[in-house]
PDB file of N, CA and C in Angstrom:
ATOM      1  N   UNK A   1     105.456  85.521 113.232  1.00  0.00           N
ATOM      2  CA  UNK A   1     106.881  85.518 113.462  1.00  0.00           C
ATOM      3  C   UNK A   1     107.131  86.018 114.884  1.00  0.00           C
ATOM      4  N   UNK A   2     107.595  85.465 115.572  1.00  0.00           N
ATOM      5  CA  UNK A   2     107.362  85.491 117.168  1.00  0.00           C
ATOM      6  C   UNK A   2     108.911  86.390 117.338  1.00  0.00           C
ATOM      7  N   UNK A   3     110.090  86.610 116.570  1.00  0.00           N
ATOM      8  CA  UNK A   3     110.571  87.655 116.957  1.00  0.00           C
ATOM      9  C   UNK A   3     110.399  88.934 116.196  1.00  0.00           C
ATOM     10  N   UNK A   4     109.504  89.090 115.567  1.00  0.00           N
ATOM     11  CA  UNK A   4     109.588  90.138 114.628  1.00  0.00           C
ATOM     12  C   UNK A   4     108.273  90.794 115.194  1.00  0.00           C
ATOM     13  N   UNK A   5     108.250  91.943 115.767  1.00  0.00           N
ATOM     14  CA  UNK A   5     106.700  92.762 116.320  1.00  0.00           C
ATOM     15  C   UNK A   5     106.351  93.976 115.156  1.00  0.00           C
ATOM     16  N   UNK A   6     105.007  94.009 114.796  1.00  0.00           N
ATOM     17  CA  UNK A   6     104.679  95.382 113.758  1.00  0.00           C
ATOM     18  C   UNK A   6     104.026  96.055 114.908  1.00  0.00           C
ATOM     19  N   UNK A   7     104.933  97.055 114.783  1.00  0.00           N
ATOM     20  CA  UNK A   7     104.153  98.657 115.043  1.00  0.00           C
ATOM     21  C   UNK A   7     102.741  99.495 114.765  1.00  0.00           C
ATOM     22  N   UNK A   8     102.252  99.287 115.163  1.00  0.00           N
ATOM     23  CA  UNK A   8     101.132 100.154 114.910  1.00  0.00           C
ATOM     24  C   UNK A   8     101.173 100.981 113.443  1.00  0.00           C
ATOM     25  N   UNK A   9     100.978 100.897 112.796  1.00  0.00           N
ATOM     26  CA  UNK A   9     101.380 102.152 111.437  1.00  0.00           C
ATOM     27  C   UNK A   9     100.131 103.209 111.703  1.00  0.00           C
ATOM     28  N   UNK A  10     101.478 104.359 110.833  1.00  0.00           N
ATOM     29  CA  UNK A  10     100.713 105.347 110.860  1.00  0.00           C
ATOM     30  C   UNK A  10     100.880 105.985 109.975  1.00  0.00           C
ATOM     31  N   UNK A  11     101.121 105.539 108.606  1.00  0.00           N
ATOM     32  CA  UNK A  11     100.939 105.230 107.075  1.00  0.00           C
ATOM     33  C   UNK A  11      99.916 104.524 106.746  1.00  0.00           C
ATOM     34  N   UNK A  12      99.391 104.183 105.681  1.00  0.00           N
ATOM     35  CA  UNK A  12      98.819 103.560 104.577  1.00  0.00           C
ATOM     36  C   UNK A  12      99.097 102.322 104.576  1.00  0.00           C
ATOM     37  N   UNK A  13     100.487 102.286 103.663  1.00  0.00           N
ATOM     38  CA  UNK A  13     101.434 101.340 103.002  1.00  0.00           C
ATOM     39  C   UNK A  13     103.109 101.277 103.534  1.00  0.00           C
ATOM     40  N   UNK A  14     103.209 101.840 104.473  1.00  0.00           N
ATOM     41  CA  UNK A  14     104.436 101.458 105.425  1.00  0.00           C
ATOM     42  C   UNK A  14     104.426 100.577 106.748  1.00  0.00           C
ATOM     43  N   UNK A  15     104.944  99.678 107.026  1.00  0.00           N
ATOM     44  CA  UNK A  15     104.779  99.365 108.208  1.00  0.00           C
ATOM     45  C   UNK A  15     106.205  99.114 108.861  1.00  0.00           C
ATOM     46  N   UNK A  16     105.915  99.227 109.884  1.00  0.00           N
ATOM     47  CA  UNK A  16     107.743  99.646 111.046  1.00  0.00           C
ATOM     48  C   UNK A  16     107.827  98.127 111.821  1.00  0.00           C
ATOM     49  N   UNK A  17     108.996  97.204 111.280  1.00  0.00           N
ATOM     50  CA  UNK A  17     108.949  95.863 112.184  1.00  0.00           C
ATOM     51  C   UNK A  17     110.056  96.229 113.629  1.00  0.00           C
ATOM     52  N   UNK A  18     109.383  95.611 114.383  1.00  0.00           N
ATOM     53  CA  UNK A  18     110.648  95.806 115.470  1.00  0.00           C
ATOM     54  C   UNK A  18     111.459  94.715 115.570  1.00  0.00           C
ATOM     55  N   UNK A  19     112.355  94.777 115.302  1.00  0.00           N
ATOM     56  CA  UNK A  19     113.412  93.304 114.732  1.00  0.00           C
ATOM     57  C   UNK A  19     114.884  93.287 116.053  1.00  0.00           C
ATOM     58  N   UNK A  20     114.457  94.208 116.949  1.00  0.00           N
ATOM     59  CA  UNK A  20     115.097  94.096 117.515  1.00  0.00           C
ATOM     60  C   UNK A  20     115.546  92.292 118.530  1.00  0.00           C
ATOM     61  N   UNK A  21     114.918  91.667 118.339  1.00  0.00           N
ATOM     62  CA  UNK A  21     114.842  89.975 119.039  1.00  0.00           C
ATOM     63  C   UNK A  21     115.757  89.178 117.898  1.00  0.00           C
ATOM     64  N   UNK A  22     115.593  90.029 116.440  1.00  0.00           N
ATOM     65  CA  UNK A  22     116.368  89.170 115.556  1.00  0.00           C
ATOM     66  C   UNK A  22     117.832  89.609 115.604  1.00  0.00           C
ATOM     67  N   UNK A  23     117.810  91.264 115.846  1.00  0.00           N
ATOM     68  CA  UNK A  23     118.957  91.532 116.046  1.00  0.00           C
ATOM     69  C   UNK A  23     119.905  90.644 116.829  1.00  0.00           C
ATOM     70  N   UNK A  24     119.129  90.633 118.128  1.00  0.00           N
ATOM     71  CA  UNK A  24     120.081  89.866 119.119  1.00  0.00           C
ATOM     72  C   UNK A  24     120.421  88.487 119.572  1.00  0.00           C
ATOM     73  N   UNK A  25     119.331  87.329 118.405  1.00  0.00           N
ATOM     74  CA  UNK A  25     119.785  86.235 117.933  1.00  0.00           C
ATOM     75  C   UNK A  25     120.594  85.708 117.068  1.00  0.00           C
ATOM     76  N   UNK A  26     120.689  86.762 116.360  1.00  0.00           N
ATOM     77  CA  UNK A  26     121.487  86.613 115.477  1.00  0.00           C
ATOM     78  C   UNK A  26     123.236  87.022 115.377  1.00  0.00           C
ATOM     79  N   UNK A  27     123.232  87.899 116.632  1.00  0.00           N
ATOM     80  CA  UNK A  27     124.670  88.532 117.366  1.00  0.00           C
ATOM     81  C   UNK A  27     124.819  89.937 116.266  1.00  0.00           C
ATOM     82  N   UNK A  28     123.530  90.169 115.282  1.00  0.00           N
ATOM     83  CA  UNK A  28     123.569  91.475 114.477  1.00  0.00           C
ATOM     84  C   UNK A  28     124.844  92.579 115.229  1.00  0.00           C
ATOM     85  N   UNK A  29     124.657  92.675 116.162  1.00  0.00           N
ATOM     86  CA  UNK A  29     125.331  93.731 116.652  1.00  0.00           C
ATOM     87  C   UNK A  29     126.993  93.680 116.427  1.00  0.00           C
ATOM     88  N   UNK A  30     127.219  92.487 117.099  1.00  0.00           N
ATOM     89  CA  UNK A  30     128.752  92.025 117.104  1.00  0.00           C
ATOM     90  C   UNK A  30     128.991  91.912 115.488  1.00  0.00           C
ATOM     91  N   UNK A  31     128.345  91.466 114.789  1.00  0.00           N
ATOM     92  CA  UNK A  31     128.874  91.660 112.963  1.00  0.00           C
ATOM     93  C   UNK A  31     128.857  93.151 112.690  1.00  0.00           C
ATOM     94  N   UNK A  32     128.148  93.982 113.165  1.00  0.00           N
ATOM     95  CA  UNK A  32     128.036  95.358 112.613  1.00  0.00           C
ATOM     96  C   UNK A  32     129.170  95.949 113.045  1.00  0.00           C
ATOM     97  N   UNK A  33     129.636  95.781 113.944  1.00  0.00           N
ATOM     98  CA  UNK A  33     130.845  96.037 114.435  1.00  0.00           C
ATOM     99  C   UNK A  33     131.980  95.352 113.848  1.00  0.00           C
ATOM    100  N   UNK A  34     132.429  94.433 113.705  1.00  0.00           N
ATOM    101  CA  UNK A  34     133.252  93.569 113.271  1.00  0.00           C
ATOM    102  C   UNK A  34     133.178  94.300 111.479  1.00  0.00           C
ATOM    103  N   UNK A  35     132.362  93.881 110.770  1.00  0.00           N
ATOM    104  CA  UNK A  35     132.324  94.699 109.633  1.00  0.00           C
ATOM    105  C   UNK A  35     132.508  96.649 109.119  1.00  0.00           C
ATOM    106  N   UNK A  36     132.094  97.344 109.996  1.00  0.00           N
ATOM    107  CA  UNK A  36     132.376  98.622 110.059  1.00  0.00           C
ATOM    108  C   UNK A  36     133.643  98.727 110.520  1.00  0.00           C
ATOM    109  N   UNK A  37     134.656  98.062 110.926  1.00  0.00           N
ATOM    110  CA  UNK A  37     136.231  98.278 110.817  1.00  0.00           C
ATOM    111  C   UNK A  37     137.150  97.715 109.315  1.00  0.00           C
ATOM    112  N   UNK A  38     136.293  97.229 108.664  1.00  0.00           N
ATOM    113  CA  UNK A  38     136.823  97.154 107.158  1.00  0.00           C
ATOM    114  C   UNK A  38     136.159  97.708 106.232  1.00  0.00           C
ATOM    115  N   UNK A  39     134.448  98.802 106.412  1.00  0.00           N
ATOM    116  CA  UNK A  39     134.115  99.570 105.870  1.00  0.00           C
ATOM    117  C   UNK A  39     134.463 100.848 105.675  1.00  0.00           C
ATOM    118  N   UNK A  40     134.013 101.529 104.672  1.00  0.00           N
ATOM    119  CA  UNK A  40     134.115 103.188 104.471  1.00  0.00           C
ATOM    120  C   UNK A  40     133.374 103.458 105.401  1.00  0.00           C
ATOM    121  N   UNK A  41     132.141 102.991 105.723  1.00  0.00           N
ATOM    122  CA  UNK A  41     130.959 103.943 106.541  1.00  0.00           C
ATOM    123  C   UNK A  41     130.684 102.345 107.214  1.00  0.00           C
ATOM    124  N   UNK A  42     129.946 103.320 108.801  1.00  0.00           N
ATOM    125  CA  UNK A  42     129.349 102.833 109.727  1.00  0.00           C
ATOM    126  C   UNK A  42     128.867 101.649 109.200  1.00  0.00           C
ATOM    127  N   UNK A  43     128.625  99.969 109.687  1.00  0.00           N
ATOM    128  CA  UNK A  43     127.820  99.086 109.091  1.00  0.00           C
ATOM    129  C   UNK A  43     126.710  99.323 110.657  1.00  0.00           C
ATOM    130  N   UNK A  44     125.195  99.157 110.392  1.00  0.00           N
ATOM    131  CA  UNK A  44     124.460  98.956 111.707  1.00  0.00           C
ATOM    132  C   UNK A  44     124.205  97.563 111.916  1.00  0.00           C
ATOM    133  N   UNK A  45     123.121  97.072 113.072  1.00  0.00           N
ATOM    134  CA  UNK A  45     122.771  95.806 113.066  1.00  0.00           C
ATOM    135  C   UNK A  45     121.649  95.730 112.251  1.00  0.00           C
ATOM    136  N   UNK A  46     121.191  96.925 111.822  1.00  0.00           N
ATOM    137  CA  UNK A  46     119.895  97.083 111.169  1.00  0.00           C
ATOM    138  C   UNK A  46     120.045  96.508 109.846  1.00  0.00           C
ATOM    139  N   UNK A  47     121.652  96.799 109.154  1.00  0.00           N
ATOM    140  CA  UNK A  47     121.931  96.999 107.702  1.00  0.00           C
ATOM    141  C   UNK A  47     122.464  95.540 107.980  1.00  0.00           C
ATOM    142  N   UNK A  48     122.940  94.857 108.600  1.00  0.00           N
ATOM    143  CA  UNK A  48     122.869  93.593 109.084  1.00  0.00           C
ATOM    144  C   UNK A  48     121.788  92.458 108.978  1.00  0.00           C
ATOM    145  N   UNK A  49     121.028  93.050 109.606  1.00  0.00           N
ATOM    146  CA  UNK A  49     119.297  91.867 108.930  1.00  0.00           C
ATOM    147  C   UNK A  49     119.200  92.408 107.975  1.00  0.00           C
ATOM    148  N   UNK A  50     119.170  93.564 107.111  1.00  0.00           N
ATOM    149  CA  UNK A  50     118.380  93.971 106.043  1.00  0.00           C
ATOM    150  C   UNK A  50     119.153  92.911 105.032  1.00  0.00           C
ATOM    151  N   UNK A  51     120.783  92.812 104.897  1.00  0.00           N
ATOM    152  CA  UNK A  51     121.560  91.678 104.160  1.00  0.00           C
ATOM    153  C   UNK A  51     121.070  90.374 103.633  1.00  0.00           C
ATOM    154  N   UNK A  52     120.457  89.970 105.597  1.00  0.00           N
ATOM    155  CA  UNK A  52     120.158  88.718 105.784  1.00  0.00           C
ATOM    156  C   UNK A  52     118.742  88.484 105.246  1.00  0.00           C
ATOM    157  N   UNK A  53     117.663  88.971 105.522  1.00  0.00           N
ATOM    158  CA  UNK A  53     116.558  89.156 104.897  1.00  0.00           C
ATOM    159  C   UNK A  53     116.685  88.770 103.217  1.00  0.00           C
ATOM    160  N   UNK A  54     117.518  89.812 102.761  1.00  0.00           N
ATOM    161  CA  UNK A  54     117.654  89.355 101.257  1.00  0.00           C
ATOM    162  C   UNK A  54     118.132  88.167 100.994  1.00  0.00           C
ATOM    163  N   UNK A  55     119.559  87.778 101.651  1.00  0.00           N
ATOM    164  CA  UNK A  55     120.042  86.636 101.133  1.00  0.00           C
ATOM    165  C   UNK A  55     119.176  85.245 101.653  1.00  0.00           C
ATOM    166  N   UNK A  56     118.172  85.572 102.676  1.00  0.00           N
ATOM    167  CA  UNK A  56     117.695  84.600 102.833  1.00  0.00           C
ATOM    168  C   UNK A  56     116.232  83.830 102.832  1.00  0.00           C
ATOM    169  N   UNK A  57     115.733  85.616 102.577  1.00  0.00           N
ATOM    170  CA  UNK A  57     114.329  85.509 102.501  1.00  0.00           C
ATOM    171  C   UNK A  57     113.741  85.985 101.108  1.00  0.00           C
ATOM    172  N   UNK A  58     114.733  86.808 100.445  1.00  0.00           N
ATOM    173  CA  UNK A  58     114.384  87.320  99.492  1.00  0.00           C
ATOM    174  C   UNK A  58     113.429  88.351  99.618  1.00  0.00           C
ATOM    175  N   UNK A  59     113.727  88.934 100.541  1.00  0.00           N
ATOM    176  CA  UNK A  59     112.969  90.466 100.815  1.00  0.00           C
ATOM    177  C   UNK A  59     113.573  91.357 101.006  1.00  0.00           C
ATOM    178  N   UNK A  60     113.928  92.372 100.828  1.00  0.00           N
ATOM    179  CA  UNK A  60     114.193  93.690 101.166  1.00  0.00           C
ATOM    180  C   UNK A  60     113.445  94.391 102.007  1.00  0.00           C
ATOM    181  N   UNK A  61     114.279  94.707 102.774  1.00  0.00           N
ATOM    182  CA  UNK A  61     113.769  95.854 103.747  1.00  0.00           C
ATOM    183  C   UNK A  61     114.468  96.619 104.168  1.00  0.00           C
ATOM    184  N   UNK A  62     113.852  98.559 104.260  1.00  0.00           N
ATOM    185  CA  UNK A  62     115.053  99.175 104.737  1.00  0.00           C
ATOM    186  C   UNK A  62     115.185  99.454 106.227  1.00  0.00           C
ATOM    187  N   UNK A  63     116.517  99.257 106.586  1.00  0.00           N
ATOM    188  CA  UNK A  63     116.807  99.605 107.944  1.00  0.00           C
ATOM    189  C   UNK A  63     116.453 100.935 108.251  1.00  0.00           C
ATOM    190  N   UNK A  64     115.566 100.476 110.163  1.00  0.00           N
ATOM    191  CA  UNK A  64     115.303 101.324 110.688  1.00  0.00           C
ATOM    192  C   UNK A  64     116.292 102.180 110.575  1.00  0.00           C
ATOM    193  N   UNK A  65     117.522 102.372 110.893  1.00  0.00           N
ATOM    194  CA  UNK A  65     118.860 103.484 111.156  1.00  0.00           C
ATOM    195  C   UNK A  65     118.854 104.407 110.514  1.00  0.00           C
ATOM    196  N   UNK A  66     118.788 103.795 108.891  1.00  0.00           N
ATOM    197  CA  UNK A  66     118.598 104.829 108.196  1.00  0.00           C
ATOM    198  C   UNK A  66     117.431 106.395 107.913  1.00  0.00           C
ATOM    199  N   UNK A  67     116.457 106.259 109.154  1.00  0.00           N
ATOM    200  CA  UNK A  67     115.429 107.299 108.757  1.00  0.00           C
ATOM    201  C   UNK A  67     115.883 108.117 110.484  1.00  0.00           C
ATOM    202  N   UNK A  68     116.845 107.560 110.556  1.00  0.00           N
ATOM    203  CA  UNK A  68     117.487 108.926 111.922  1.00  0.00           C
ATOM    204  C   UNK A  68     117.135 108.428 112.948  1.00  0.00           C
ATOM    205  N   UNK A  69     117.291 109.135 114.252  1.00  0.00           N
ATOM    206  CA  UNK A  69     117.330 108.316 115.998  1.00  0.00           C
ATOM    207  C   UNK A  69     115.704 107.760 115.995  1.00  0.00           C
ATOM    208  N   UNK A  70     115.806 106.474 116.350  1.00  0.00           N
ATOM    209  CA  UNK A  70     114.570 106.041 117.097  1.00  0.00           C
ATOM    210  C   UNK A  70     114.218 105.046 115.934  1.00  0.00           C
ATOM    211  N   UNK A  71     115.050 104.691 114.937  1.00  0.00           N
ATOM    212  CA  UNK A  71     115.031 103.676 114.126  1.00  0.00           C
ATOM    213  C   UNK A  71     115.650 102.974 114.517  1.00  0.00           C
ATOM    214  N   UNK A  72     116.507 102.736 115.270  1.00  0.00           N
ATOM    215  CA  UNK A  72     117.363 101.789 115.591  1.00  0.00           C
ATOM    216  C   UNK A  72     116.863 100.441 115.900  1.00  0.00           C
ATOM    217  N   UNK A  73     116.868  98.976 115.719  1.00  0.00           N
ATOM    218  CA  UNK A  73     116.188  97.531 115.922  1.00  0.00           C
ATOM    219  C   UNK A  73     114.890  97.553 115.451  1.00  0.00           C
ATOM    220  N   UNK A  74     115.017  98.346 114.180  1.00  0.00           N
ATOM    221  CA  UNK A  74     113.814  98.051 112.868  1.00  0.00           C
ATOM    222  C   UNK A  74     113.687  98.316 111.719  1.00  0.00           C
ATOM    223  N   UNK A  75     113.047  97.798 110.896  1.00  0.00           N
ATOM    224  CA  UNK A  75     113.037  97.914 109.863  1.00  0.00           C
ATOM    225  C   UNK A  75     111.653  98.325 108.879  1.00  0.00           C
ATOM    226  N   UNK A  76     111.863  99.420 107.794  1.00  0.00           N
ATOM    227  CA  UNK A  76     110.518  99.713 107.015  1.00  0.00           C
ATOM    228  C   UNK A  76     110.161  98.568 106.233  1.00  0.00           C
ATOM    229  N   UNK A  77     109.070  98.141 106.236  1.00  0.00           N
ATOM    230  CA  UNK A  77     108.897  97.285 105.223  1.00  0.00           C
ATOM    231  C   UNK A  77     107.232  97.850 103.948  1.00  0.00           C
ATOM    232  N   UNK A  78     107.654  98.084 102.828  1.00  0.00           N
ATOM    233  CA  UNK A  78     106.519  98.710 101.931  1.00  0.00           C
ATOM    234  C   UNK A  78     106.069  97.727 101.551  1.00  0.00           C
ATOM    235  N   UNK A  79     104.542  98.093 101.942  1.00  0.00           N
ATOM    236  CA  UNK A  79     103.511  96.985 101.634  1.00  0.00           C
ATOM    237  C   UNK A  79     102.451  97.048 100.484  1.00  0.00           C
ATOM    238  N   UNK A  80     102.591  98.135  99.533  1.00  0.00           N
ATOM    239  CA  UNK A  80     101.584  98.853  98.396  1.00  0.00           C
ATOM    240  C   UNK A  80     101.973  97.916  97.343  1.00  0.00           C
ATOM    241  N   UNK A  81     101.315  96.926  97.901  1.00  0.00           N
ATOM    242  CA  UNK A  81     101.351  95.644  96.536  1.00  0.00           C
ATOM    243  C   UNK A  81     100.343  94.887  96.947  1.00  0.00           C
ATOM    244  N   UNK A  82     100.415  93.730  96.376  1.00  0.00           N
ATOM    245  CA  UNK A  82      98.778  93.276  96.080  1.00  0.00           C
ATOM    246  C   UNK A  82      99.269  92.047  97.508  1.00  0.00           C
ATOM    247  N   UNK A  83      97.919  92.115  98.277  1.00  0.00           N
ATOM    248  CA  UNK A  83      97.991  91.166  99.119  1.00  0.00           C
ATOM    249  C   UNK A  83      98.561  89.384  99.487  1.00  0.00           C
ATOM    250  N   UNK A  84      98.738  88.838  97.694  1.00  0.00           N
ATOM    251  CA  UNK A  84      99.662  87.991  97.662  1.00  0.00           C
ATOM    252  C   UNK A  84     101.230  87.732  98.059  1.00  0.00           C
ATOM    253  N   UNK A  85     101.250  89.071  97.583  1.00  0.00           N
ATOM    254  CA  UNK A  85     103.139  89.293  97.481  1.00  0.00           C
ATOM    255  C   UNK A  85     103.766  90.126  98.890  1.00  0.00           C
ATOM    256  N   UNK A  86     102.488  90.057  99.861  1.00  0.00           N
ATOM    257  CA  UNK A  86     102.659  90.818 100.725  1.00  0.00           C
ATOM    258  C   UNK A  86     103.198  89.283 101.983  1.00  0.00           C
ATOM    259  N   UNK A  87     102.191  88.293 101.685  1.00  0.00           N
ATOM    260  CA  UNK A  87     101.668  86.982 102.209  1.00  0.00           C
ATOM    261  C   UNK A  87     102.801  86.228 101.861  1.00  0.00           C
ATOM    262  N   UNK A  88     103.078  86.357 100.535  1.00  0.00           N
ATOM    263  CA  UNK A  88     104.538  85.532 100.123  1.00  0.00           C
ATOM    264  C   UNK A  88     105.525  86.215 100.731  1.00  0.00           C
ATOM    265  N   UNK A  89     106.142  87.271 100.952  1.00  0.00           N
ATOM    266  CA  UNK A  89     107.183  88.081 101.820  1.00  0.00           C
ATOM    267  C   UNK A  89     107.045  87.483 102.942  1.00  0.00           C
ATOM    268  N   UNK A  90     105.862  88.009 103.458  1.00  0.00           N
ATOM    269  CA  UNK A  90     105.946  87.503 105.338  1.00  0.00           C
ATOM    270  C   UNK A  90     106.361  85.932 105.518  1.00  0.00           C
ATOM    271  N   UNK A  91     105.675  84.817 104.550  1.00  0.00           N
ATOM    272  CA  UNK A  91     105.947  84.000 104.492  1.00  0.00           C
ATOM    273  C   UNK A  91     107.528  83.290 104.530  1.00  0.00           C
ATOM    274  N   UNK A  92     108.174  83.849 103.606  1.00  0.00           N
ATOM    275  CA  UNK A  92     109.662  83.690 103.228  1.00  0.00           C
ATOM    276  C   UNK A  92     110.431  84.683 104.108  1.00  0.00           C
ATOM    277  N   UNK A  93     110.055  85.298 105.134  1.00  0.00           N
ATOM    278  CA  UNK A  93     110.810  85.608 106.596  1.00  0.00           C
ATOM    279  C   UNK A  93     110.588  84.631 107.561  1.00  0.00           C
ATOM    280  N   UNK A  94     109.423  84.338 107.822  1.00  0.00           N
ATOM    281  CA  UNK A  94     108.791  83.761 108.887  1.00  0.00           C
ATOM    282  C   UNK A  94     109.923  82.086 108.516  1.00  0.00           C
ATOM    283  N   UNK A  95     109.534  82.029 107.164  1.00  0.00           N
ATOM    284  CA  UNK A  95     110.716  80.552 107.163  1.00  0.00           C
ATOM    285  C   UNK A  95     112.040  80.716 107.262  1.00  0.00           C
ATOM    286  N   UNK A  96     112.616  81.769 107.251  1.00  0.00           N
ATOM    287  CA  UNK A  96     113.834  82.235 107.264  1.00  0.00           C
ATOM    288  C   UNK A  96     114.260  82.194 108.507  1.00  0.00           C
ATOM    289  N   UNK A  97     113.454  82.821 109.116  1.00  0.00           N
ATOM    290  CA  UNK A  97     113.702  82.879 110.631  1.00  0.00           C
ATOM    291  C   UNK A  97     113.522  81.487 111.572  1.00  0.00           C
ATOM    292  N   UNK A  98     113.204  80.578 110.698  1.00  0.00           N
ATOM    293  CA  UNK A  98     113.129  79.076 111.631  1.00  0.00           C
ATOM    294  C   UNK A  98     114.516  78.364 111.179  1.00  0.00           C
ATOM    295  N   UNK A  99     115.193  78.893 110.735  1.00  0.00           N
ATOM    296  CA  UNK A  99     116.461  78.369 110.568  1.00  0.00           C
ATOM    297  C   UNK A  99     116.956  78.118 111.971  1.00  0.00           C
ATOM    298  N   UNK A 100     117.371  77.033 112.149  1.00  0.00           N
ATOM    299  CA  UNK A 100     118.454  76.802 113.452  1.00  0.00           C
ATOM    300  C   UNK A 100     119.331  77.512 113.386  1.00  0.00           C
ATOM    301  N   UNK A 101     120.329  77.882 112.133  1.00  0.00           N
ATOM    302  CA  UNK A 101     121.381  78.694 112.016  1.00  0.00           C
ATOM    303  C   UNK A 101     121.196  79.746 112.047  1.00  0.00           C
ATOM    304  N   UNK A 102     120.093  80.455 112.470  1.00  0.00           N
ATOM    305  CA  UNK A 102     120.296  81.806 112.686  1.00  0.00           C
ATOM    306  C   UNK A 102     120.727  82.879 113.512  1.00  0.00           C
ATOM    307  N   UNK A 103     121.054  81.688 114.815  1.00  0.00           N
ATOM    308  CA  UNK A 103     121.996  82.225 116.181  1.00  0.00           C
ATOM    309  C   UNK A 103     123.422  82.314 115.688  1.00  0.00           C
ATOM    310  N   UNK A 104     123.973  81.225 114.525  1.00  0.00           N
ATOM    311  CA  UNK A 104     124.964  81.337 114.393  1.00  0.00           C
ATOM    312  C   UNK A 104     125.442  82.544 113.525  1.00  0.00           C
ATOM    313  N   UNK A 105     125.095  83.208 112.535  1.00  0.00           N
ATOM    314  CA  UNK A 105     125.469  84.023 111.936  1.00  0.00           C
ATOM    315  C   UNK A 105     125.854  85.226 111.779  1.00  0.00           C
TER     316      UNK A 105
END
């Protein structure tokens, strides 16, 4: 996935994506904004892909933001599952992310 970079881990079974390239194809930022003026709480660009991910990849992942400064344009992704379902995840981003429409959203 040519915008999505893994971090070095320094866990086991965690690994840190830097999603910051998806953030900014996707205009993540400008929705996080646009949406956090009709929220209770802050929306990020982080909690932004994490949305999109699900609705489109069917993965979950939690936003970098949420584990405090220096998370910001990434995301945790837990990998303590069996190497199939790890292969099927990456898979169903990697196609997610070849959407043409993903600048638009």
């Amino acid at each position: 996935m040519p915008l999505v970079k893994c971090v070095r881990p320094q866990g086991t079974y965690l690994a840190w994506l830097d999603v910051r390239e998806v953030i900014e194809k996707m205009g993540a930022k400008q929705r996080a904004a646009e949406l956090s003026k009709t929220s209770a709480k802050p929306v990020t660009p982080e909690m932004v892909v994490e949305r999109w991910f699900v609705q489109h990849a069917k993965v979950h992942l939690n936003a970098g933001s949420t584990y405090g400064t220096g998370g910001e344009g990434h995301m945790r992704m837990n990998i303590a599952t069996s190497r199939k379902l790890v292969e099927l995840a990456l898979t169903n981003m990697a196609n997610a992310l070849r959407n043409p429409q993903l600048a638009t959203m």
